[in-house]
Protein backbone atom coordinates (compact mmCIF):
# COMPACT_ATOMS: atom_id res chain seq x y z
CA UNK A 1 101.44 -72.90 37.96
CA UNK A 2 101.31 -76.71 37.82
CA UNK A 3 102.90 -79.47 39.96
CA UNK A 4 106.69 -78.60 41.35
CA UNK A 5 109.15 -80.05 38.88
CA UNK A 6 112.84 -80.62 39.24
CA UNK A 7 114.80 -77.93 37.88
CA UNK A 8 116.48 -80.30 34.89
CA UNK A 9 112.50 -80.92 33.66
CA UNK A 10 111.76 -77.32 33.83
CA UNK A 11 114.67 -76.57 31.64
CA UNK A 12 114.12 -79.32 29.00
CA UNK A 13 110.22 -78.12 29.07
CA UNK A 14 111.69 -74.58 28.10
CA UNK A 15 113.98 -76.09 25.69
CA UNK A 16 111.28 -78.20 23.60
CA UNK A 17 108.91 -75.29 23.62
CA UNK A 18 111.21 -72.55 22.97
CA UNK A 19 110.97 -71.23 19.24
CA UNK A 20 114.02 -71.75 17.06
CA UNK A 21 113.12 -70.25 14.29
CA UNK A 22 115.62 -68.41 12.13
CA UNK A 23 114.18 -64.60 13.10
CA UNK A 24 113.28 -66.00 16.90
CA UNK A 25 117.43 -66.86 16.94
CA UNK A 26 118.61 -63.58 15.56
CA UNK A 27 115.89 -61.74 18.16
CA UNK A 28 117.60 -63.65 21.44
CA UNK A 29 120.62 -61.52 22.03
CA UNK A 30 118.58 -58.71 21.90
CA UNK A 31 115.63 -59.76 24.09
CA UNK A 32 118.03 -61.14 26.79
CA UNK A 33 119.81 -58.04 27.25
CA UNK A 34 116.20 -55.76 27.13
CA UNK A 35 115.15 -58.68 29.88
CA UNK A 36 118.23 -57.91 32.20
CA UNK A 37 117.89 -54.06 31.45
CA UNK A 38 114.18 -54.02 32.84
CA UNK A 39 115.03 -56.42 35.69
CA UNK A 40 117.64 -54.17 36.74
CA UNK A 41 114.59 -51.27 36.86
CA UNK A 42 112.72 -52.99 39.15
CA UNK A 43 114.72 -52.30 42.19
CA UNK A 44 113.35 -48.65 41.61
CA UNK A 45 109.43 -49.84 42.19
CA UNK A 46 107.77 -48.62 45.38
CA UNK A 47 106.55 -52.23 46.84
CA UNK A 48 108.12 -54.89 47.50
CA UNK A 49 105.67 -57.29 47.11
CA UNK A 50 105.18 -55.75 43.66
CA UNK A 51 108.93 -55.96 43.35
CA UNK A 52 109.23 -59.34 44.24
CA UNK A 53 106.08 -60.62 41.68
CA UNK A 54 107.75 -58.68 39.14
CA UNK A 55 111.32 -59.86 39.25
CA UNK A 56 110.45 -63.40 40.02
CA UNK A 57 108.14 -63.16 36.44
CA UNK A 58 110.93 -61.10 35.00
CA UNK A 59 113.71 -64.07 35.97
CA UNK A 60 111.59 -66.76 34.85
CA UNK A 61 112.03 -64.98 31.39
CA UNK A 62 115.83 -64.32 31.55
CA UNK A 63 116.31 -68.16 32.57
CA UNK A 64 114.09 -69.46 30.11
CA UNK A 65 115.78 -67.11 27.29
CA UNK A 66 119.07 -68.47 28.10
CA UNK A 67 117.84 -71.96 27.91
CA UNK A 68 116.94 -71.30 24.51
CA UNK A 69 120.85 -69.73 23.99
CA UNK A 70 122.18 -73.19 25.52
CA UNK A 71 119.53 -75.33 23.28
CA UNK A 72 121.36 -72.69 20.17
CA UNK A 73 124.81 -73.03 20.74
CA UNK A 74 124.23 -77.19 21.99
CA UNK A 75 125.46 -76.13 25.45
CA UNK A 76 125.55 -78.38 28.22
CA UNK A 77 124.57 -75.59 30.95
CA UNK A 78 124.94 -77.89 33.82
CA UNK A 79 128.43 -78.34 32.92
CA UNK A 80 129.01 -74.91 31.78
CA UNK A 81 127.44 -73.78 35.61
CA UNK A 82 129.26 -76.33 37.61
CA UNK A 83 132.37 -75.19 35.43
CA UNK A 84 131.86 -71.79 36.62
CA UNK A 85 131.20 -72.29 40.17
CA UNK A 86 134.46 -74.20 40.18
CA UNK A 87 136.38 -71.50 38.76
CA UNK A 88 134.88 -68.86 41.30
CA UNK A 89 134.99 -70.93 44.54
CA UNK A 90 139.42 -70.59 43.52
């Protein structure tokens, strides 16, 4: 892993890399939901060490998939997540 990066870098890194290509696009949907279905299977694994490597791995790739969705649609998902925490913290 390299040097500790702010969050915001992280996400533009996995924005500029991410590949927007017209069958990559039409794949997303469907990888994203696979990605939460399997993350939701790991709760079943024996270790939790194993648990833990695997979910933090598996979360990296359900983050970085909805950065691509956000790069997509030209969301702003800091304002998008600070509109949402506002709406739950009524």
């Amino acid at each position: 892993m390299s040097e500790n990066k702010p969050f915001e870098k992280l996400w533009e890194d996995a924005e500029s890399i991410s590949d927007m290509s017209e069958e990559a696009r039409s794949q997303l949907y469907i990888s994203l939901q696979e990605s939460i279905t399997d993350y939701k299977k790991l709760d079943k694994l024996p270790s939790p060490e194993i648990q833990d490597a695997l979910k933090t791995k598996k979360l990296g790739e359900i983050i970085f998939q909805i950065a691509e969705l956000s790069k997509i649609d030209n969301i702003n998902a800091y304002k998008a997540l600070a509109i949402e925490n506002e709406f739950r913290r009524k």
